[in-house]
Protein backbone atom coordinates (compact mmCIF):
# COMPACT_ATOMS: atom_id res chain seq x y z
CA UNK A 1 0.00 0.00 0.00
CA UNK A 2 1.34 3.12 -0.62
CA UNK A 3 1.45 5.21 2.25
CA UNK A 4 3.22 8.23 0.59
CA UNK A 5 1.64 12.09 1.02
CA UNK A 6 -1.35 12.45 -1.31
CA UNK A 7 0.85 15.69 -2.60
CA UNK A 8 4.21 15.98 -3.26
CA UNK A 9 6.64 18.31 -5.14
CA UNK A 10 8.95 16.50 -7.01
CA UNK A 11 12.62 18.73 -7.93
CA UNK A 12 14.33 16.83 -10.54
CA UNK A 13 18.48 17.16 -9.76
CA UNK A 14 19.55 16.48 -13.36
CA UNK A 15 17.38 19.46 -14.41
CA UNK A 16 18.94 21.62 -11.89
CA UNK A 17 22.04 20.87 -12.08
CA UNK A 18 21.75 21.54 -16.18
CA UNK A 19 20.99 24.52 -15.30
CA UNK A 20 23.28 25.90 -13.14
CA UNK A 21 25.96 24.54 -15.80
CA UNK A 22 24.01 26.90 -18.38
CA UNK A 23 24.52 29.37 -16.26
CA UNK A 24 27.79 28.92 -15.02
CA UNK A 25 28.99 28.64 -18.76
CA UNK A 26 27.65 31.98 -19.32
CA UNK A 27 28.83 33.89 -16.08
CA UNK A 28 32.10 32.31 -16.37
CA UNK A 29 34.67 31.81 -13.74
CA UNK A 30 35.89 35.45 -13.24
CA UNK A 31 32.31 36.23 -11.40
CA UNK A 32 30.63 34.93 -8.49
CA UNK A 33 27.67 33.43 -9.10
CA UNK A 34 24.77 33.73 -6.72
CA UNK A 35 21.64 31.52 -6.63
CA UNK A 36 18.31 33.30 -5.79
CA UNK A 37 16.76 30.64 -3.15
CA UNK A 38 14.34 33.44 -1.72
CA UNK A 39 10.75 32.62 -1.37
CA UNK A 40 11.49 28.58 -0.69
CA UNK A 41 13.10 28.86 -3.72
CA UNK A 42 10.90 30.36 -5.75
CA UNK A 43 8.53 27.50 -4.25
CA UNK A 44 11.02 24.54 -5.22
CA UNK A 45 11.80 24.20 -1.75
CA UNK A 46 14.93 26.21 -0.24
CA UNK A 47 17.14 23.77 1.95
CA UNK A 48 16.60 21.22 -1.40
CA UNK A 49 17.54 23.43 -4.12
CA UNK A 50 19.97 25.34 -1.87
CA UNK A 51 21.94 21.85 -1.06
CA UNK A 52 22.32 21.46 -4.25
CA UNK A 53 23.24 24.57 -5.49
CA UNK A 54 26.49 24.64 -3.04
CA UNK A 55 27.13 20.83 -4.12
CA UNK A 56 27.48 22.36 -8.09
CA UNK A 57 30.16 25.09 -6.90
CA UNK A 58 27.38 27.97 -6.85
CA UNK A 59 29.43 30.70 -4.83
CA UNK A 60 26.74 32.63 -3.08
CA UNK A 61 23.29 31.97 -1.90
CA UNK A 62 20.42 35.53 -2.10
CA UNK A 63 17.38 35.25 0.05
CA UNK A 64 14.70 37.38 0.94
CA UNK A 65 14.67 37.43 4.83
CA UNK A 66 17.24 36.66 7.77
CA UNK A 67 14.84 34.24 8.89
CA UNK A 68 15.40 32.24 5.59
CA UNK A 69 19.23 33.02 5.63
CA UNK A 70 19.32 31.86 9.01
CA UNK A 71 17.68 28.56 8.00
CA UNK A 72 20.10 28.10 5.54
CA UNK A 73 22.71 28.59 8.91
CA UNK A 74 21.16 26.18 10.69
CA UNK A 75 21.14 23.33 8.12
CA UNK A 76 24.74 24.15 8.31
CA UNK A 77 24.96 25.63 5.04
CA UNK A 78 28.30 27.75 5.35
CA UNK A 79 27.98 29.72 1.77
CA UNK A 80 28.12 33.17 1.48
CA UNK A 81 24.53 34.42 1.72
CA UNK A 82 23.50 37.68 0.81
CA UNK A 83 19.61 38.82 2.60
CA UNK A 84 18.72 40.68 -0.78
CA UNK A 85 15.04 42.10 1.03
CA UNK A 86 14.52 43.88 4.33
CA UNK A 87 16.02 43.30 7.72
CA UNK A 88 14.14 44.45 10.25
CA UNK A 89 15.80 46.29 13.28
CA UNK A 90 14.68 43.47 15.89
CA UNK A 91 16.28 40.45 13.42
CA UNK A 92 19.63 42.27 13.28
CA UNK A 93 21.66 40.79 15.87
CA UNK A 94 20.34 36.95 15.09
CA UNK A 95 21.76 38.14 11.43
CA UNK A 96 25.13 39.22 12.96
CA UNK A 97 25.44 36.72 14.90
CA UNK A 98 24.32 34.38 11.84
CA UNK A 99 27.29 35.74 9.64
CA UNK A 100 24.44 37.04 6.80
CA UNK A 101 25.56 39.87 4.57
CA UNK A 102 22.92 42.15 4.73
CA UNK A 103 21.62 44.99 1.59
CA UNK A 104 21.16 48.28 3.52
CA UNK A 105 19.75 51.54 2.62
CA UNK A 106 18.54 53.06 5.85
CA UNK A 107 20.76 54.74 8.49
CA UNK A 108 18.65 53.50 11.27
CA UNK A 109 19.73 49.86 10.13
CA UNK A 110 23.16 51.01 9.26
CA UNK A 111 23.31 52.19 13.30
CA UNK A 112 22.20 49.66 14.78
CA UNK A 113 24.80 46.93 12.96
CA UNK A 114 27.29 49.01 13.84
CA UNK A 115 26.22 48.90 17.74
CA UNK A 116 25.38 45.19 17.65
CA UNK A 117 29.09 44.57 15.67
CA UNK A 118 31.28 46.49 18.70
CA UNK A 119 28.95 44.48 20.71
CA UNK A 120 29.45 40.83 19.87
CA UNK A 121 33.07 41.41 18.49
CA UNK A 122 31.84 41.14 14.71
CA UNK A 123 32.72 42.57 11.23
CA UNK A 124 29.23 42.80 9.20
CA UNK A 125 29.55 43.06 5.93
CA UNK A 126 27.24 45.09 4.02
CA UNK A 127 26.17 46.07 -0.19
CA UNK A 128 24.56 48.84 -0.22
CA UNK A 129 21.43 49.23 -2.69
CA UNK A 130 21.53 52.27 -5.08
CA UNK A 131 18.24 53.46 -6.39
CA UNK A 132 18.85 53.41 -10.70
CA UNK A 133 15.10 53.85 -11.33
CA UNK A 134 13.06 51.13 -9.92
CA UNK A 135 12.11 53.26 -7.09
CA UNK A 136 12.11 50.62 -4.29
CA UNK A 137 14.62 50.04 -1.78
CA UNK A 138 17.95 51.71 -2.72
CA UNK A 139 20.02 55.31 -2.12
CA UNK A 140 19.85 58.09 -4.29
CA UNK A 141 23.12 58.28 -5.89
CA UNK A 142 23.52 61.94 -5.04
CA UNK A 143 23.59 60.32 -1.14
CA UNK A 144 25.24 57.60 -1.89
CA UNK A 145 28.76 59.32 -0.81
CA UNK A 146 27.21 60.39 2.45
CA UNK A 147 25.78 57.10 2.97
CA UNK A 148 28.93 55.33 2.55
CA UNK A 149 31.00 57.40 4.12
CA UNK A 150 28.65 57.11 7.36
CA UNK A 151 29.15 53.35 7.29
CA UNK A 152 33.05 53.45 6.73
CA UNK A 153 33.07 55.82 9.67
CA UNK A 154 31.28 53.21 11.94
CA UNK A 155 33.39 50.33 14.07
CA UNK A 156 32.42 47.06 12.73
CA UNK A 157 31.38 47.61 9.50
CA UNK A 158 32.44 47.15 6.06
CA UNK A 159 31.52 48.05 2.64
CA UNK A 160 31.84 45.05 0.59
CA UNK A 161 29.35 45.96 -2.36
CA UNK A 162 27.35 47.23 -4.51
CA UNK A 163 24.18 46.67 -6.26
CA UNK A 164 21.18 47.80 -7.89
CA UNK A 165 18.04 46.15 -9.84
CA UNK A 166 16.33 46.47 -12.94
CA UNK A 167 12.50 47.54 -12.93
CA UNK A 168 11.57 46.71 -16.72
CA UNK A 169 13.96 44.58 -18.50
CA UNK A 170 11.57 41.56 -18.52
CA UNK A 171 8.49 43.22 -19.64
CA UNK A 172 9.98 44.50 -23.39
CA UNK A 173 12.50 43.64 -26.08
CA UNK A 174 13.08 47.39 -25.87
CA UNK A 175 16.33 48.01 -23.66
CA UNK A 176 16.29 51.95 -23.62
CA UNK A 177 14.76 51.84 -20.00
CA UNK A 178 17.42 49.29 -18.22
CA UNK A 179 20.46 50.67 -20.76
CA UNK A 180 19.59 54.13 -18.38
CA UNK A 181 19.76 52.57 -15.32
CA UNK A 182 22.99 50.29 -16.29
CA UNK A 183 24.56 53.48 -16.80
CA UNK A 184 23.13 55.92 -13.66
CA UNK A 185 25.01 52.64 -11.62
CA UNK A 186 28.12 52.82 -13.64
CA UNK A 187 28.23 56.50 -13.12
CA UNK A 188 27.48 55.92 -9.05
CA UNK A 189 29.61 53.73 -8.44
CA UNK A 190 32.77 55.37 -10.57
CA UNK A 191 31.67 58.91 -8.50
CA UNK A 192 31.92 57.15 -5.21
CA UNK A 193 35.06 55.51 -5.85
CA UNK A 194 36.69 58.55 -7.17
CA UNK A 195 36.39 59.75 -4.26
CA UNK A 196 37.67 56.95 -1.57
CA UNK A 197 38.77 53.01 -1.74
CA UNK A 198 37.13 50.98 -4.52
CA UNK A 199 34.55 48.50 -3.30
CA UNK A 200 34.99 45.05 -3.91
CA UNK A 201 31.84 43.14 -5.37
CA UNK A 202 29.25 45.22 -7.92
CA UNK A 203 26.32 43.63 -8.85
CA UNK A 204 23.37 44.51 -11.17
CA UNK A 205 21.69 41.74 -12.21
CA UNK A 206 18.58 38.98 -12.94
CA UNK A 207 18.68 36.07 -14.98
CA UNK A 208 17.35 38.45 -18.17
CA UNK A 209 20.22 40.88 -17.33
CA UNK A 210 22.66 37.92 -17.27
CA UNK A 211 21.35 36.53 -20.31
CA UNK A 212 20.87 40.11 -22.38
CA UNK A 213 23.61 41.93 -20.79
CA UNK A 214 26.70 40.42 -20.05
CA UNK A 215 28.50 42.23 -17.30
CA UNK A 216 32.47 41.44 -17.06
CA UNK A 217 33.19 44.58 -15.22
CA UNK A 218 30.40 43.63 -12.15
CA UNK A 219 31.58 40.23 -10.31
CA UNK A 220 28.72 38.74 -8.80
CA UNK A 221 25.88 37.44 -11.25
CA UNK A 222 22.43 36.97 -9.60
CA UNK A 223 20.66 34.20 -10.79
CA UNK A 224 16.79 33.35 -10.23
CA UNK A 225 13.86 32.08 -12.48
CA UNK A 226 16.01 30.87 -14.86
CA UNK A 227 18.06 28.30 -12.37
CA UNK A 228 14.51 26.71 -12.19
CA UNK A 229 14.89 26.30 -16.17
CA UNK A 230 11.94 28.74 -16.89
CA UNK A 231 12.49 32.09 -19.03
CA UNK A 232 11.82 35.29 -16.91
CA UNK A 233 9.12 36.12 -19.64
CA UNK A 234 8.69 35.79 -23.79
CA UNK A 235 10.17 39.11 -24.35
CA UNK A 236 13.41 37.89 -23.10
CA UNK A 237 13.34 34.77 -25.09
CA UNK A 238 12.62 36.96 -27.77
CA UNK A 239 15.10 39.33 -27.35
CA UNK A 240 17.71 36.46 -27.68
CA UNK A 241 16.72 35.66 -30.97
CA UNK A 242 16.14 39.05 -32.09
CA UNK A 243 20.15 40.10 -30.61
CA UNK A 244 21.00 36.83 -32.18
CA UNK A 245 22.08 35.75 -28.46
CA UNK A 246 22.75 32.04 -27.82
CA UNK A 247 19.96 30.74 -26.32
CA UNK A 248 20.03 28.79 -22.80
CA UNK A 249 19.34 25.44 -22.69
CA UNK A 250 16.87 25.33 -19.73
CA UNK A 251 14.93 22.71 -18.33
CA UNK A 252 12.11 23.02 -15.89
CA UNK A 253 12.93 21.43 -12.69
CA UNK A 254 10.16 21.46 -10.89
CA UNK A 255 7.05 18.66 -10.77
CA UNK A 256 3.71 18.98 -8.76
CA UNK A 257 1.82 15.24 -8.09
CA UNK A 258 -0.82 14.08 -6.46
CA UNK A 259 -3.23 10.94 -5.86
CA UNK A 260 -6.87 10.39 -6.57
CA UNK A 261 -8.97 10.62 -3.50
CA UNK A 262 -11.97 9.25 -5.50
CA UNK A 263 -13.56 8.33 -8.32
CA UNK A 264 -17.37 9.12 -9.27
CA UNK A 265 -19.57 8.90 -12.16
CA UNK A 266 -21.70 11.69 -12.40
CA UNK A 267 -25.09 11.88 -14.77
CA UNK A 268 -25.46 14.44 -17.70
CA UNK A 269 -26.56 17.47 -16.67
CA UNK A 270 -25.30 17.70 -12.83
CA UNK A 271 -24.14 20.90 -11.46
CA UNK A 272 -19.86 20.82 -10.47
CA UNK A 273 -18.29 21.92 -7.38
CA UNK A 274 -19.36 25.25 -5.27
CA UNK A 275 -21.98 27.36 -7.52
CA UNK A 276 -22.31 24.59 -10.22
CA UNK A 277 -19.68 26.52 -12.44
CA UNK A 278 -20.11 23.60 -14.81
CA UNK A 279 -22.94 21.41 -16.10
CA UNK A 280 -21.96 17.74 -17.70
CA UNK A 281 -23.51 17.63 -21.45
CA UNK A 282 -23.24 13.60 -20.64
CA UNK A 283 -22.53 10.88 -18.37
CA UNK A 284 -18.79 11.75 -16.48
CA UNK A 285 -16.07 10.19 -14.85
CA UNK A 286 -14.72 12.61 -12.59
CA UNK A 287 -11.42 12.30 -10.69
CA UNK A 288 -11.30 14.24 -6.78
CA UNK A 289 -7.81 15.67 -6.94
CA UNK A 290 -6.64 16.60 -2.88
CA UNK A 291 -5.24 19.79 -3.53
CA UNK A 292 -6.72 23.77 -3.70
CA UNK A 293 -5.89 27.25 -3.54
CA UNK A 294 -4.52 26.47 -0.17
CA UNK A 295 -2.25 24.47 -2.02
CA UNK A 296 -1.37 27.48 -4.44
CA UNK A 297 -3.76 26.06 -7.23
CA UNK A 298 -4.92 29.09 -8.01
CA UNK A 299 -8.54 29.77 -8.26
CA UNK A 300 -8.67 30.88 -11.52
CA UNK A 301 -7.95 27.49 -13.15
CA UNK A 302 -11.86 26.67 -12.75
CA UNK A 303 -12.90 24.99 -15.82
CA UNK A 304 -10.02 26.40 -17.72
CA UNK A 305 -6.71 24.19 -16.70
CA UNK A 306 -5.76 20.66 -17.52
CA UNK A 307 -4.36 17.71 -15.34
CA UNK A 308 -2.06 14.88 -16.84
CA UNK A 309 -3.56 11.27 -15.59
CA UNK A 310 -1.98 8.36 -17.37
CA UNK A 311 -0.51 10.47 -20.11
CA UNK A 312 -3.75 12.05 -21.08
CA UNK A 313 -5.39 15.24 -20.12
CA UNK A 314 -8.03 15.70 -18.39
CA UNK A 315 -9.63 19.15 -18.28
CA UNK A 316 -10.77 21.19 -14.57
CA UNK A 317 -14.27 20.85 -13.98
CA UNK A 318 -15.84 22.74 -11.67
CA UNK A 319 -14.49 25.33 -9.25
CA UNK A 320 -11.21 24.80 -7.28
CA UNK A 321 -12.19 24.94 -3.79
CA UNK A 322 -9.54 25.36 -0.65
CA UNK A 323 -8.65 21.47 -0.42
CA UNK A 324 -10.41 20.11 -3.66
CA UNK A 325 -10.99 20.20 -7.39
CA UNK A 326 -12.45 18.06 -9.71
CA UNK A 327 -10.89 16.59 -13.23
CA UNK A 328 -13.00 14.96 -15.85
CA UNK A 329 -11.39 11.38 -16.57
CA UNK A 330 -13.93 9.88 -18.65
CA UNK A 331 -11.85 9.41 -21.74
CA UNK A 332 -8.86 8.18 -19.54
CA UNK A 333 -9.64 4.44 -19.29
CA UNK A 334 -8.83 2.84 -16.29
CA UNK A 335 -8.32 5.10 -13.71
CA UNK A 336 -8.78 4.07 -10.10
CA UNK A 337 -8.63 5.55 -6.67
CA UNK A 338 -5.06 6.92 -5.89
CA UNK A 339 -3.53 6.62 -9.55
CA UNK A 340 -1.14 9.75 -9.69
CA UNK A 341 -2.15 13.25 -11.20
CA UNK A 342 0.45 15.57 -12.65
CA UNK A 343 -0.96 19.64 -11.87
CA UNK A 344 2.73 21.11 -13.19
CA UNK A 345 4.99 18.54 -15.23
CA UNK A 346 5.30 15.98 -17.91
CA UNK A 347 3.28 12.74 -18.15
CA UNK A 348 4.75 10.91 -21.10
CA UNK A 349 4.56 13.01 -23.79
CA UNK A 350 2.42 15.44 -22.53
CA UNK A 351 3.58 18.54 -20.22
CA UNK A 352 2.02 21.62 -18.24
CA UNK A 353 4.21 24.06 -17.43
CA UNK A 354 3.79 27.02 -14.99
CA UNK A 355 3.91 29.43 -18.11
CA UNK A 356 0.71 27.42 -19.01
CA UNK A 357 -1.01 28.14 -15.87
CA UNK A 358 -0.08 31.13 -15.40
CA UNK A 359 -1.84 32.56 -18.63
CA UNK A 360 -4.94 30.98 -17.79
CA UNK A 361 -4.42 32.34 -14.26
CA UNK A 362 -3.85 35.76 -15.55
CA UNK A 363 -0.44 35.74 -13.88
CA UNK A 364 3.14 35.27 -14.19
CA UNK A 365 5.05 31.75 -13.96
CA UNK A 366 7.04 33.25 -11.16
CA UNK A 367 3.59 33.50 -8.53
CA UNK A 368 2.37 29.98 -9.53
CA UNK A 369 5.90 28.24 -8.65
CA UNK A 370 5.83 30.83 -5.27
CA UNK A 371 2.93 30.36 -3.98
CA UNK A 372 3.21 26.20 -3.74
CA UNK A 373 2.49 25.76 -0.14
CA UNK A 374 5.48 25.23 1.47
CA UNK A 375 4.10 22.30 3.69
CA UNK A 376 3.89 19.96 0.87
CA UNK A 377 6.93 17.96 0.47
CA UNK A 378 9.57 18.41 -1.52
CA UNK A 379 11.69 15.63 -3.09
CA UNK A 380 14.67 15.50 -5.06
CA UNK A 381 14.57 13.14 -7.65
């Protein structure tokens, strides 16, 4: 009997560690290469993907929080890891003490690292996040002396880089926008170290930057959707071709299962799921899948998205409800109570991919890998 979890996420190491090699080929060895694992890896699962990562050679980890850096810490995961979102003041010192680098842009934050490094005996090192145009965190580059020179002025701190981030490079194959912003950081960080020491790591990128725009002179590469073997959008896979750019050979790593939990034959003409969003036209198998938008299977897949069962599809009938959905199996033969269903995957020769469900969700490939609940288990395979 098989006593497995009804769900499971299934990360396929081959596929990963493809591409990592893609991108590893591309960075070269003269950079760093850091692997985005924020947001459970985009939803692959962070201590799997992250384990791996290291095992390939991947020089840096980049997650959202301290509390995900300091899982990372905990697993015993001794990479460099860069917290790429907000610290909060409270989470500092569990950062210090959990050897994080940390992106700053606040002198509040700046203070109280400083404080907390005399303190415990630490050096913190710290990039600091220059606002190019995306107008989120970062420093105006006509503070950006000030705030640098605050920090070099401060016991137990040190300036070890640089960085900035592109607000629409994914979104067009028109470059004007992040060409401007490329060059407000080049001119930033050639004013500030005109004027004092250089600084030792820049970095300014995404997986369409390192894939469009090829940065020798920065020496850290950030990597994210595409080490999960997805393109960050069709504009950048189009922009590849139309720059005759060598295109990536990516593969998806990431597979989303789970088992029957009944099947029913319904009579022509019944009413589906919460507010009979669909009506059979004749007699139907239907197949109870165990999973729902508490899952992440996003609501708007009612009556629009397919499952694989057996290598066939089977279309979404009825609305997805917190814990359930139904899939129409009556021209897959043979299907019986706990027979696997592929949501996000391949099934023989058949495949959905999160690009596929995210147009029918009206969303972006990126928010249905996210959202995956991160209590259903992940497995490498």
């Amino acid at each position: 009997m098989n006593r497995g979890p009804v769900e499971r996420i299934e990360i396929s190491r081959s596929s990963l560690v493809r591409n990592i090699g893609e991108f590893r080929r591309l960075i070269g060895r003269r950079r760093k290469f850091l692997a985005v694992v924020k947001a459970n890896a985009y939803g692959h699962g962070l201590l799997e993907v992250a384990r791996v990562a290291v095992a390939e050679g991947v020089d840096w980890l980049g997650v959202n929080s301290v509390d995900e850096g300091l899982t990372l810490r905990a697993a015993g995961i001794a990479a460099p890891v860069l917290v790429l979102g907000y610290a909060p003041l409270g989470a500092l010192e569990e950062a210090v003490r959990g050897d994080l680098r940390l992106t700053v842009y606040n002198r509040e934050t700046v203070h109280r690292l400083s404080e907390l490094a005399v303190r415990l005996g630490r050096t913190v090192r710290l990039h600091v996040k220059v606002e190019t145009g995306t107008w989120r965190q970062g420093v105006d580059p006509r503070q950006l002396a000030a705030f640098v020179g605050d920090i070099r002025r401060r016991p137990g701190l040190a300036v070890e880089g640089l960085s900035s981030h592109f607000a629409n490079i994914e979104d067009t194959t028109k470059h004007d926008y992040p060409r401007r912003q490329l060059a407000a950081f080049r001119t930033a960080v050639r004013e500030l170290e005109a004027g004092g020491p250089r600084i030792p790591i820049k970095h300014m990128s995404c997986t369409a930057s390192t894939v469009l725009f090829p940065e020798p002179g920065f020496n850290l590469a950030r990597v994210g959707i595409g080490l999960y073997g997805l393109w960050p959008s069709k504009e950048t896979y189009l922009s590849c071709l139309l720059d005759r750019k060598e295109l990536l050979s990516l593969e998806p790593v990431l597979s989303w299962k789970a088992r029957i939990a009944q099947v029913k034959k319904v009579p022509a003409g019944a009413d589906i799921g919460y507010g009979g969003t669909y009506r059979t036209t004749r007699p139907t198998v239907l197949a109870v899948v165990p999973v729902g938008y508490y899952d992440g299977y996003d609501r708007g897949l009612t009556n629009a998205a397919h499952v694989l069962v057996k290598g066939r599809r089977a279309p979404v009938r009825g609305r997805v409800a917190m814990d359930f959905f139904m899939a129409d199996v009556t021209d897959v033969p043979g299907v019986g109570l706990e027979d696997e269903v592929t949501l996000l995957g391949a099934d023989g020769r058949e495949r959905i991919t999160a690009e596929d469900l995210a147009a029918l969700a009206g969303t972006i490939s990126y928010e249905i890998l996210a959202r995956i609940n991160p209590l259903i288990p992940r497995i490498v395979v």
